[in-house]
C-alpha atoms as a PDB file:
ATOM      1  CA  UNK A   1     -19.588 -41.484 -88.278  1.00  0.00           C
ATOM      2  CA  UNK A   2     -19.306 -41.281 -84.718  1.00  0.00           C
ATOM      3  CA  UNK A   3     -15.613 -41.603 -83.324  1.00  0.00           C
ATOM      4  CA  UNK A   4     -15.859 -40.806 -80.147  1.00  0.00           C
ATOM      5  CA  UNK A   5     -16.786 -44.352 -79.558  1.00  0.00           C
ATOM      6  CA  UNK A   6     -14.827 -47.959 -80.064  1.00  0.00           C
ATOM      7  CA  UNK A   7     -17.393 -48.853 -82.463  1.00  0.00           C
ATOM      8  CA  UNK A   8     -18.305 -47.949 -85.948  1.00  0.00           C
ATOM      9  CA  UNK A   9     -21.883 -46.759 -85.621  1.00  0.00           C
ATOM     10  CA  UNK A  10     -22.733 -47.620 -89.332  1.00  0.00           C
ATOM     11  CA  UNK A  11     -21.419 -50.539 -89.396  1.00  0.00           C
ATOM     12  CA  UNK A  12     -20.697 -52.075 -85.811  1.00  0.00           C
ATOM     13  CA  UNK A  13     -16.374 -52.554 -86.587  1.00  0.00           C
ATOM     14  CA  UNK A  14     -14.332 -51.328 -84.066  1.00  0.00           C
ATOM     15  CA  UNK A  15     -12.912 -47.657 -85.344  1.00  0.00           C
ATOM     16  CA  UNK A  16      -9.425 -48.869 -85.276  1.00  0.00           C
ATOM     17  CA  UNK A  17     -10.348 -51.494 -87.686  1.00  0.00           C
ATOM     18  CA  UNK A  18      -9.479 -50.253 -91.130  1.00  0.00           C
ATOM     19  CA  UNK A  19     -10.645 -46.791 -93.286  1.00  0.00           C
ATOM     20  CA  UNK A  20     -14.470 -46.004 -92.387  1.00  0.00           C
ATOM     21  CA  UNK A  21     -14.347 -43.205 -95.067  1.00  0.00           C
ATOM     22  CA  UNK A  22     -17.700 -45.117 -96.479  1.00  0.00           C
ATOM     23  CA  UNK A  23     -19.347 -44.613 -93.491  1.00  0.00           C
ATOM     24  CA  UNK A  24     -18.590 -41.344 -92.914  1.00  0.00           C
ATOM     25  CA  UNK A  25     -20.034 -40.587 -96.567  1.00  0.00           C
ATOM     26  CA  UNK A  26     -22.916 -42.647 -95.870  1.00  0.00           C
ATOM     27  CA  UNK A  27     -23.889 -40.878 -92.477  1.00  0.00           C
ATOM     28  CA  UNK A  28     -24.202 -37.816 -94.220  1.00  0.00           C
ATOM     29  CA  UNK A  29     -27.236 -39.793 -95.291  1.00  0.00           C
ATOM     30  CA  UNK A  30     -28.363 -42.124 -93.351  1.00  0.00           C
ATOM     31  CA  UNK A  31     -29.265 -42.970 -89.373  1.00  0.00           C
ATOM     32  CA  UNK A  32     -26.743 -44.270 -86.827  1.00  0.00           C
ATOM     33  CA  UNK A  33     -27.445 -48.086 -86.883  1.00  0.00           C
ATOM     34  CA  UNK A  34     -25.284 -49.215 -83.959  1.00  0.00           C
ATOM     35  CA  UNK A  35     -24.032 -48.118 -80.429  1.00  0.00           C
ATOM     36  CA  UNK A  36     -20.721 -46.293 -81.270  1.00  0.00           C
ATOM     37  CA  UNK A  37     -20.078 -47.073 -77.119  1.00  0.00           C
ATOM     38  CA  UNK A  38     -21.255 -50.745 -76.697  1.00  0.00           C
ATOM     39  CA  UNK A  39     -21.706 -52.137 -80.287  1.00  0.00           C
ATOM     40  CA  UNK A  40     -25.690 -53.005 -79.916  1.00  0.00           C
ATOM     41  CA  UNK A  41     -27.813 -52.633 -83.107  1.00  0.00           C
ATOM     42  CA  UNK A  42     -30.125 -49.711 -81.998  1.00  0.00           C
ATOM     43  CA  UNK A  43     -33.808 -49.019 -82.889  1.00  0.00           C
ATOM     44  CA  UNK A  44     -34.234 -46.433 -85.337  1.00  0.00           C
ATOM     45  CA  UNK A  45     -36.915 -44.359 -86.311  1.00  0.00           C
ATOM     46  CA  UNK A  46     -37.015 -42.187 -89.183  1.00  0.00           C
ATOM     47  CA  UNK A  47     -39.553 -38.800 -89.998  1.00  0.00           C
ATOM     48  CA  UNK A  48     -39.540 -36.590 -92.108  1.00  0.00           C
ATOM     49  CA  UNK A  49     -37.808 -33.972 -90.171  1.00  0.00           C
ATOM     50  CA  UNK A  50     -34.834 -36.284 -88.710  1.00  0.00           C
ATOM     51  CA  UNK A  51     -34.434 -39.389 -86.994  1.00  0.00           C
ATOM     52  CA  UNK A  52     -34.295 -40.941 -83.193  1.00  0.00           C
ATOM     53  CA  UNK A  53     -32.123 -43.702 -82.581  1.00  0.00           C
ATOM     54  CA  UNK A  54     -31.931 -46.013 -78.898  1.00  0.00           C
ATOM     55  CA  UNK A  55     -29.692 -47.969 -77.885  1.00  0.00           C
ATOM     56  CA  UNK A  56     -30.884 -50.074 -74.591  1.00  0.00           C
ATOM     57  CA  UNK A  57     -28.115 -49.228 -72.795  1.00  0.00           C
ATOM     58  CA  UNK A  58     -27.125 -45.879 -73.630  1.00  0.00           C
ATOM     59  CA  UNK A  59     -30.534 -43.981 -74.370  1.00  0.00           C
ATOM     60  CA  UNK A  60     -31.784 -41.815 -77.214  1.00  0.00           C
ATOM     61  CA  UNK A  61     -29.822 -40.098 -80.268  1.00  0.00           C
ATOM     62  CA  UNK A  62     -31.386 -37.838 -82.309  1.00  0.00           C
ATOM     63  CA  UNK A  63     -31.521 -35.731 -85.776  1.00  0.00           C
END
């Protein structure tokens, strides 16, 4: 999990909402599926040697 951001970017709470120890387990995992800076659901693409995500405002994360 991303916590440089207000948002949860697994599951789109803010990060001062709560535990996020689930999410953190299940980003080892798994893609980024929102903005951690602006909350938008981002496009993600997965291969199989990583993964891109986008938000619309904030550009390109990748694996």
């Amino acid at each position: 999990m991303t916590t440089t951001g207000l948002w949860c970017d697994r599951c789109g709470r803010s990060t001062g909402d709560g535990s996020h120890n689930s999410c953190a387990a299940a980003r080892v995992l798994e893609p980024p599926r929102f903005c951690p800076q602006c909350r938008r659901r981002m496009k993600v693409q997965v291969v199989p040697t990583g993964w891109s995500a986008v938000c619309v405002e904030h550009g390109e994360t990748h694996q």
